[in-house]
PDB file of N, CA and C in Angstrom:
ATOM      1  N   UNK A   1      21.990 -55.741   0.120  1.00  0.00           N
ATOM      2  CA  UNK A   1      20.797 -54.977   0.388  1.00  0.00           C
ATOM      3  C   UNK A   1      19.740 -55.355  -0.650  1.00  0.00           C
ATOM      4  N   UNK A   2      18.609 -55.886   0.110  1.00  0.00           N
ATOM      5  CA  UNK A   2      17.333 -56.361  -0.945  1.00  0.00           C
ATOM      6  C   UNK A   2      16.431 -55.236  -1.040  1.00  0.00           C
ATOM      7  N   UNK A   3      15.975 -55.279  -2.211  1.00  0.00           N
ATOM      8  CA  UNK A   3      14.689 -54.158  -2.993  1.00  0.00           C
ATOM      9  C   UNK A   3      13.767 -54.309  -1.696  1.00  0.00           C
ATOM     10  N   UNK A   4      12.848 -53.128  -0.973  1.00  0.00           N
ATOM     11  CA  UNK A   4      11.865 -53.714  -0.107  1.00  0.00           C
ATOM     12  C   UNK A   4      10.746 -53.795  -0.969  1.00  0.00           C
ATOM     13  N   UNK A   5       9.413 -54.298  -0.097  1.00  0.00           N
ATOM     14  CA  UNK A   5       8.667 -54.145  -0.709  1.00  0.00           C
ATOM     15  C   UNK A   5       7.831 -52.627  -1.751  1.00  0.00           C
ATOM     16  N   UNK A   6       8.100 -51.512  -1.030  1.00  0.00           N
ATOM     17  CA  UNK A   6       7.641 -50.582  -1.662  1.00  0.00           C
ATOM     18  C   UNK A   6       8.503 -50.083  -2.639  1.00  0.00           C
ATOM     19  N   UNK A   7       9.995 -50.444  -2.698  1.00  0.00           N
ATOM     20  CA  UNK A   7      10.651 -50.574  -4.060  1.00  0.00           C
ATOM     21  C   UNK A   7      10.119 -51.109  -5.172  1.00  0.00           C
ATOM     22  N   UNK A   8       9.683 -52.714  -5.200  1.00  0.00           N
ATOM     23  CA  UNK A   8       9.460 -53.005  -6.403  1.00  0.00           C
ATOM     24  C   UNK A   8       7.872 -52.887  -6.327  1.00  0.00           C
ATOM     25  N   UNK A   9       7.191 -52.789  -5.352  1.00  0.00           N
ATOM     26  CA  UNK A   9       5.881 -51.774  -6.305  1.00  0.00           C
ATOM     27  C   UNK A   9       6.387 -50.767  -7.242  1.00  0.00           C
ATOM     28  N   UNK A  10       7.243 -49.930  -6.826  1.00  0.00           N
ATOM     29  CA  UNK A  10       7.479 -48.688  -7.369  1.00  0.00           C
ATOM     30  C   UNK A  10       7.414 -49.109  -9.062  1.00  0.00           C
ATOM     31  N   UNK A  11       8.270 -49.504  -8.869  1.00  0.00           N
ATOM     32  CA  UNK A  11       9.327 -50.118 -10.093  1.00  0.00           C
ATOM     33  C   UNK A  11       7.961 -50.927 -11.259  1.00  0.00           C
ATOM     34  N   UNK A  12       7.195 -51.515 -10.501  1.00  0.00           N
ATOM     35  CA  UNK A  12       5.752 -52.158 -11.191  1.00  0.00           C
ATOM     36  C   UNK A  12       5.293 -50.943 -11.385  1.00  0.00           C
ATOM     37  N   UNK A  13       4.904 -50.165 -10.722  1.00  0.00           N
ATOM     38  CA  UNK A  13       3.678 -49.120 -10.875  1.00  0.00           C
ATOM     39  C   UNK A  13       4.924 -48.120 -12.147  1.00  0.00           C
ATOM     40  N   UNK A  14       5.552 -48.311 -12.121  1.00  0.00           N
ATOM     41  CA  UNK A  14       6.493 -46.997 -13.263  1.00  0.00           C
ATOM     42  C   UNK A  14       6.225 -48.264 -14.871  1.00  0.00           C
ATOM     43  N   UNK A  15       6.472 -49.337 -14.361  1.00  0.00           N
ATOM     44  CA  UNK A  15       6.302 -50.415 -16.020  1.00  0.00           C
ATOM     45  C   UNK A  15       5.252 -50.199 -16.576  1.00  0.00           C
ATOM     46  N   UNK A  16       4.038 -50.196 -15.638  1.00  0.00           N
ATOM     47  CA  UNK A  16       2.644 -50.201 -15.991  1.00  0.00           C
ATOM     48  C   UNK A  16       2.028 -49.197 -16.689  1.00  0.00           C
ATOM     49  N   UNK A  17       2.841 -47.961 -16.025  1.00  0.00           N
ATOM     50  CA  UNK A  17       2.435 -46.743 -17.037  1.00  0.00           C
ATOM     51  C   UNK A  17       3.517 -46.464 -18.469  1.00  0.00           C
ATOM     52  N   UNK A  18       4.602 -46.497 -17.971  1.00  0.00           N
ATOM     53  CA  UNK A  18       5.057 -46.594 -19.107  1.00  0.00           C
ATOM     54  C   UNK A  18       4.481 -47.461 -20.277  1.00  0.00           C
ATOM     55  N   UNK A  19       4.517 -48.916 -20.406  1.00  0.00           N
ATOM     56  CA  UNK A  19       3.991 -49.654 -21.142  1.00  0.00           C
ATOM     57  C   UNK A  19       2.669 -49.890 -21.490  1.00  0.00           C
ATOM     58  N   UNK A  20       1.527 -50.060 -20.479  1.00  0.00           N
ATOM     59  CA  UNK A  20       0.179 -50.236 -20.453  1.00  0.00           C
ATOM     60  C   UNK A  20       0.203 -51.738 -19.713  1.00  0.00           C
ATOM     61  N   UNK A  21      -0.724 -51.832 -19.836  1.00  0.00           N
ATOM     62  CA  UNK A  21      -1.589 -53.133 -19.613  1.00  0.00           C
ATOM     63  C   UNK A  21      -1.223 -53.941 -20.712  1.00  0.00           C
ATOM     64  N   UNK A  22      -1.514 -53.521 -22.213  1.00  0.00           N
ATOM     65  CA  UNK A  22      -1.430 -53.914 -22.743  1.00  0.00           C
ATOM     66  C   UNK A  22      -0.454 -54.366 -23.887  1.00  0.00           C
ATOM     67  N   UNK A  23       0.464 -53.987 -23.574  1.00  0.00           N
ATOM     68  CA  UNK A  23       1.903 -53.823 -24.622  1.00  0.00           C
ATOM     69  C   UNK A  23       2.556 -54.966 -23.366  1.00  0.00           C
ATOM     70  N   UNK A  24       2.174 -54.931 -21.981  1.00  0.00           N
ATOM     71  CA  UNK A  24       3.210 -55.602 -20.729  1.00  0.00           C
ATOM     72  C   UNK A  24       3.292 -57.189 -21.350  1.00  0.00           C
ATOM     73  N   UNK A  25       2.297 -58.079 -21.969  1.00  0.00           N
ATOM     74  CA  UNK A  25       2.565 -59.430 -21.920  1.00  0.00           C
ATOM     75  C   UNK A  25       3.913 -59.353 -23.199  1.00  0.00           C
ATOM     76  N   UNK A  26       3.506 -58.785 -24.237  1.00  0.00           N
ATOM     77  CA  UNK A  26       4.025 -58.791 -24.963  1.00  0.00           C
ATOM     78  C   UNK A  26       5.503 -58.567 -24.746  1.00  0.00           C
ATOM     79  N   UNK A  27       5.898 -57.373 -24.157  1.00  0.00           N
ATOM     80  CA  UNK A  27       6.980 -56.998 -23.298  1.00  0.00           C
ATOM     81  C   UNK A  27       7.881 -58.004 -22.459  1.00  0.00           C
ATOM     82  N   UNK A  28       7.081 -58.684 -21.794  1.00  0.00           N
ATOM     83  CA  UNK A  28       7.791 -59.293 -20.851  1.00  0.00           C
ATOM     84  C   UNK A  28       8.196 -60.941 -21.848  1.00  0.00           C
ATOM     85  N   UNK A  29       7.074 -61.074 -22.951  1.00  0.00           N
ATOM     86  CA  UNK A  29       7.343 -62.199 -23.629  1.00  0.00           C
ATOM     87  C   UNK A  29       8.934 -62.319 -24.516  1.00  0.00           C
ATOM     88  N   UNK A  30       9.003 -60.925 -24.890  1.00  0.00           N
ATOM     89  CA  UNK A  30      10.302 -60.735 -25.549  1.00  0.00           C
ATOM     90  C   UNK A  30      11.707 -60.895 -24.493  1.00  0.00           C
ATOM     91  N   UNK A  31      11.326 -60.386 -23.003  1.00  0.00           N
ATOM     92  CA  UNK A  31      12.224 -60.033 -22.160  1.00  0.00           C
ATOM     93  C   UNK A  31      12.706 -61.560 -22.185  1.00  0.00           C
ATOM     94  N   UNK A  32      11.889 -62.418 -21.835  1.00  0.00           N
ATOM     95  CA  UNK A  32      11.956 -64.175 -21.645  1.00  0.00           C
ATOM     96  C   UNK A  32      13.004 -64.677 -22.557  1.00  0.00           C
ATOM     97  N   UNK A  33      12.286 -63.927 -24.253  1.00  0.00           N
ATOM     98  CA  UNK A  33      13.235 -64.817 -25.558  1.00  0.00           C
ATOM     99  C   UNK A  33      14.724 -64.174 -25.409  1.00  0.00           C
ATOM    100  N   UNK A  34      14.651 -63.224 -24.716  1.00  0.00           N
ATOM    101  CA  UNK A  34      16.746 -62.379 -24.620  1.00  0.00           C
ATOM    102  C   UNK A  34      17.117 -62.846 -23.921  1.00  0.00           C
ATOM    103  N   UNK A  35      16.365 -63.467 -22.531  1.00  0.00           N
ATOM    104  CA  UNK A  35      17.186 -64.602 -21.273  1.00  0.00           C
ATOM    105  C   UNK A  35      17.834 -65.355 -21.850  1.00  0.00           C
ATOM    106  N   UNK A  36      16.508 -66.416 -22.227  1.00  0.00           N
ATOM    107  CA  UNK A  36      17.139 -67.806 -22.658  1.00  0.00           C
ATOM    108  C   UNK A  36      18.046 -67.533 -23.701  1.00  0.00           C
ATOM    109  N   UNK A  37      18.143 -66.572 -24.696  1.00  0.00           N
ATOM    110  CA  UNK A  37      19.039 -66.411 -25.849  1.00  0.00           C
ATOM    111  C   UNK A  37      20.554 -66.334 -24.978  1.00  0.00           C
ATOM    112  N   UNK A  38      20.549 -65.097 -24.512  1.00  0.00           N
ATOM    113  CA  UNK A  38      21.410 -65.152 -23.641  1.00  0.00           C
ATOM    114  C   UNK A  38      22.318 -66.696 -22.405  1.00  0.00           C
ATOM    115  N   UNK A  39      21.376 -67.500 -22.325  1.00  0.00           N
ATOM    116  CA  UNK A  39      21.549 -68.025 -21.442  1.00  0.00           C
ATOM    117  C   UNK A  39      22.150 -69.153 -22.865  1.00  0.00           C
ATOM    118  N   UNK A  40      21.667 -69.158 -23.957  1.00  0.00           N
ATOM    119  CA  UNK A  40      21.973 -70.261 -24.684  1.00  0.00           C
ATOM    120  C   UNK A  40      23.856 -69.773 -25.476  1.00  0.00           C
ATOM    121  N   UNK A  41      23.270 -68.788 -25.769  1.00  0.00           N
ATOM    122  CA  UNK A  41      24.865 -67.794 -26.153  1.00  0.00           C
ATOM    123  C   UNK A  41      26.075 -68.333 -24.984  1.00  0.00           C
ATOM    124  N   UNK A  42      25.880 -67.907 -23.760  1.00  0.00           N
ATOM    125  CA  UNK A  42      26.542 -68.278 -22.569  1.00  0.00           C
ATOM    126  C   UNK A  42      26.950 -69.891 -22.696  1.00  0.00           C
ATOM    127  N   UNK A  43      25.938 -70.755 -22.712  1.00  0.00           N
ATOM    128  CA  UNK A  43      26.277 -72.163 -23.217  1.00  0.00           C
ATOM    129  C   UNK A  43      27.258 -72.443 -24.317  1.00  0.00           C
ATOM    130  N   UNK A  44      27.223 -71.952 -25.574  1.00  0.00           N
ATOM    131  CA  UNK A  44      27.764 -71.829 -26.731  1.00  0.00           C
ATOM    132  C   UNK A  44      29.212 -72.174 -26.626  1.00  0.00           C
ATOM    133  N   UNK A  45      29.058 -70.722 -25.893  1.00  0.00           N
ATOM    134  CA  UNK A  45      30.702 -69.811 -25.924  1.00  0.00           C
ATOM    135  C   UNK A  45      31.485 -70.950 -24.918  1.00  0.00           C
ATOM    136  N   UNK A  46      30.796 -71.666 -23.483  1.00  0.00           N
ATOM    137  CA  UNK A  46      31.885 -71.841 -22.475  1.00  0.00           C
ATOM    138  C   UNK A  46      32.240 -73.503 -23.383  1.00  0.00           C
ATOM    139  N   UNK A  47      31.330 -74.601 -24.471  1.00  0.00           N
ATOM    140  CA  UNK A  47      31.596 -75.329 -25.223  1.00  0.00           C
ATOM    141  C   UNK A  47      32.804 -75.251 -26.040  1.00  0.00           C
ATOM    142  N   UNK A  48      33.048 -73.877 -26.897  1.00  0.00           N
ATOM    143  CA  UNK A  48      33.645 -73.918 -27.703  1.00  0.00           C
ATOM    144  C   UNK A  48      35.143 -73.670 -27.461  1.00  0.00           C
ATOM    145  N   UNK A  49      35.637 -73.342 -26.122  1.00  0.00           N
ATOM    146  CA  UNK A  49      36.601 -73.016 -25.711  1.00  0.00           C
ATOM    147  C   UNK A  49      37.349 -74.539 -25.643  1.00  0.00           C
ATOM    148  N   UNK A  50      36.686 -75.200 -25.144  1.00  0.00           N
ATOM    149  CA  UNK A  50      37.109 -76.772 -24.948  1.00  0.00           C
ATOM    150  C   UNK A  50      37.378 -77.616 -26.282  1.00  0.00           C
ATOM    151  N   UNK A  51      36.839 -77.368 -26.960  1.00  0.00           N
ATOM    152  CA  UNK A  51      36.930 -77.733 -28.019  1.00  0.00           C
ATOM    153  C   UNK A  51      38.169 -77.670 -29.056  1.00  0.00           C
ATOM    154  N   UNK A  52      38.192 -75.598 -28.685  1.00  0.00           N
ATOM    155  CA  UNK A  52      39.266 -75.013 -29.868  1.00  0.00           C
ATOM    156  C   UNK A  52      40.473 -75.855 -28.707  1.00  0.00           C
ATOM    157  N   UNK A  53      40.430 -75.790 -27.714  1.00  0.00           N
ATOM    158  CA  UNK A  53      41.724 -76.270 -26.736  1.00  0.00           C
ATOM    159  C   UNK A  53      42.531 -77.451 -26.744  1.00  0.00           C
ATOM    160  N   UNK A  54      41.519 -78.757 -27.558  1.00  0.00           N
ATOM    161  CA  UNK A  54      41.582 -79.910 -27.831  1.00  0.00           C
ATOM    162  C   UNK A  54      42.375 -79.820 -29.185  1.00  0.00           C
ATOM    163  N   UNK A  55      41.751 -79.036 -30.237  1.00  0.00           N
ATOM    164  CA  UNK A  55      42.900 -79.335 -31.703  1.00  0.00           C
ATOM    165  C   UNK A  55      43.765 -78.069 -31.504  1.00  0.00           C
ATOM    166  N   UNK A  56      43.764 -77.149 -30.337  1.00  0.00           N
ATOM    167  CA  UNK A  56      45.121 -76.447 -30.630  1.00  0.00           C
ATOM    168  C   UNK A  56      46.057 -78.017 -29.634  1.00  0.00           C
ATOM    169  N   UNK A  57      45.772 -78.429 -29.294  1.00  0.00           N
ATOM    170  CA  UNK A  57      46.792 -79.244 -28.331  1.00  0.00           C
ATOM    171  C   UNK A  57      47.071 -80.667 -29.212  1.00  0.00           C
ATOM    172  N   UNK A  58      46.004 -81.081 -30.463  1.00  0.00           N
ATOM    173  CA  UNK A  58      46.731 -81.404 -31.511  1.00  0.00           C
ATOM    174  C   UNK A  58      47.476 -81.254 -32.364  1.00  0.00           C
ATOM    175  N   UNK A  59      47.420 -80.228 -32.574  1.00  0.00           N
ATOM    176  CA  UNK A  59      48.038 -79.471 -33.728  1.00  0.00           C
ATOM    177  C   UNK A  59      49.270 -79.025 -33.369  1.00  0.00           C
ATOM    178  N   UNK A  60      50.062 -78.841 -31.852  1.00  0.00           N
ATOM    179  CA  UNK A  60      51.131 -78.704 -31.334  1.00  0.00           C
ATOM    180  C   UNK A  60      51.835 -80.295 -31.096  1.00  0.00           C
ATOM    181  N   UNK A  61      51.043 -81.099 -30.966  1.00  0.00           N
ATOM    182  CA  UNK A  61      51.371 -82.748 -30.917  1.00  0.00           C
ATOM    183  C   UNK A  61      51.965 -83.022 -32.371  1.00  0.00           C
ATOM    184  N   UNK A  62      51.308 -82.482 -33.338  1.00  0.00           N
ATOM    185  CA  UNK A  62      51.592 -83.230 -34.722  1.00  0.00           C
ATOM    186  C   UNK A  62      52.845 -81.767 -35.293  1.00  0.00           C
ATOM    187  N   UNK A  63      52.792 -80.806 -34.583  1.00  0.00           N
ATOM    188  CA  UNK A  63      54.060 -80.003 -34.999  1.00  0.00           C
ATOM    189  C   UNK A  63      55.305 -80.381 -34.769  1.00  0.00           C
ATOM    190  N   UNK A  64      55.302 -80.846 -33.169  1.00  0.00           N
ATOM    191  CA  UNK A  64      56.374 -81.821 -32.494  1.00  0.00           C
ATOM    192  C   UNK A  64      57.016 -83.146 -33.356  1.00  0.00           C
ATOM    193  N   UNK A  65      55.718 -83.768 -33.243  1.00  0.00           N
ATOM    194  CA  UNK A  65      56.732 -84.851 -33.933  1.00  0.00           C
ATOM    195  C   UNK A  65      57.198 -84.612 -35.432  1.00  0.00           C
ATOM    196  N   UNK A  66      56.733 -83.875 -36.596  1.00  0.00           N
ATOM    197  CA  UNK A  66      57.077 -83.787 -37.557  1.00  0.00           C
ATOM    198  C   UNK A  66      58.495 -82.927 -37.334  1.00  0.00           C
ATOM    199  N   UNK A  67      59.606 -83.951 -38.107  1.00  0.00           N
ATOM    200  CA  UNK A  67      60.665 -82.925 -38.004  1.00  0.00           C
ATOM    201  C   UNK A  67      60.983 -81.705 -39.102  1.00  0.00           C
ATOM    202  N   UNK A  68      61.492 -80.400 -38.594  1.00  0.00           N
ATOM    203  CA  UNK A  68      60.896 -79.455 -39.021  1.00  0.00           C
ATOM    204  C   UNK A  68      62.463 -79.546 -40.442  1.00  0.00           C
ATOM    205  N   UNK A  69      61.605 -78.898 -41.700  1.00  0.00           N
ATOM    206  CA  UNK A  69      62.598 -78.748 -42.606  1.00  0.00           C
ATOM    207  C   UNK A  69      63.174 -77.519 -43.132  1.00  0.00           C
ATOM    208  N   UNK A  70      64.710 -77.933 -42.626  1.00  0.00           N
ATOM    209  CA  UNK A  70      65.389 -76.719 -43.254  1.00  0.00           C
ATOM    210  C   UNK A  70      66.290 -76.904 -43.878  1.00  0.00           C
ATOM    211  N   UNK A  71      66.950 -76.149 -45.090  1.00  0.00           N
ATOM    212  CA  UNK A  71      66.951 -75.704 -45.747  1.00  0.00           C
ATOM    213  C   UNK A  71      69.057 -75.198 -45.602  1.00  0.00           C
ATOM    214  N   UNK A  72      69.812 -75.517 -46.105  1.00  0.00           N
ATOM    215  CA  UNK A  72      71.338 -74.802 -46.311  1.00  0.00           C
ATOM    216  C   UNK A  72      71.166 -73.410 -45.961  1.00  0.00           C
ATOM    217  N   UNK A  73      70.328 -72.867 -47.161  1.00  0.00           N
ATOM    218  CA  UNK A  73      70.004 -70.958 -47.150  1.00  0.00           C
ATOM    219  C   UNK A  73      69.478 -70.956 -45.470  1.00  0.00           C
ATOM    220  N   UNK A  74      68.755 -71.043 -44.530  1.00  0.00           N
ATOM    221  CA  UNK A  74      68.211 -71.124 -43.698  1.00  0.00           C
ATOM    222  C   UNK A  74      69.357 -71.274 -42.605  1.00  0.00           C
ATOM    223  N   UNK A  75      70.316 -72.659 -42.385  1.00  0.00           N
ATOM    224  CA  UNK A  75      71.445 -72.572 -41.793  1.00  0.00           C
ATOM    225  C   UNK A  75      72.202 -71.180 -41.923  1.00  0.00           C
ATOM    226  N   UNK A  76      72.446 -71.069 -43.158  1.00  0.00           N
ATOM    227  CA  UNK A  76      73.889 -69.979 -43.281  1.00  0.00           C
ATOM    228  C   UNK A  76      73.407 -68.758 -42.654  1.00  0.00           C
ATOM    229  N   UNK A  77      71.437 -68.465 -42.683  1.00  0.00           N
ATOM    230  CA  UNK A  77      71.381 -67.153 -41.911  1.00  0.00           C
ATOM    231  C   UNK A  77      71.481 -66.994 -40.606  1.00  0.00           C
ATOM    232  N   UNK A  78      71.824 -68.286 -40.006  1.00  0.00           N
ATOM    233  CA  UNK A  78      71.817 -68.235 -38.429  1.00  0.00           C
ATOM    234  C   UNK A  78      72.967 -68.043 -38.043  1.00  0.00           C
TER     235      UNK A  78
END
């Protein structure tokens, strides 16, 4: 279900008084810098997942082959 037209008049005519005329550029200029922030945050985050995924999948490669050291005391508790 889409906004009709006399919805988002509404919705304009309620910004306009609330804010003014004159506070609106300003307003909407900030609204712009939280998108793109947002939109750059969003970028960030779906990068870094790939990344951490790559040296956890090293770091299980180089656990593997190192053979692990134990210890007499270590045997006898098993």
């Amino acid at each position: 279900m889409t906004p009709g037209i006399w919805q988002i008049l509404l919705i304009v005519l309620i910004v306009f008084l609330i804010f003014g005329a004159g506070k609106l550029p300003n307003v909407m200029g900030d609204l712009a810098k939280g998108v793109r922030n947002f939109k750059k945050g969003l970028q960030d985050e779906a990068d870094q997942p790939e990344k951490g995924a790559i040296t956890d999948q090293s770091k299980d490669k180089n656990a593997a082959s190192s053979p692990s050291k134990t210890t007499a005391k270590d045997n006898a508790d098993v």
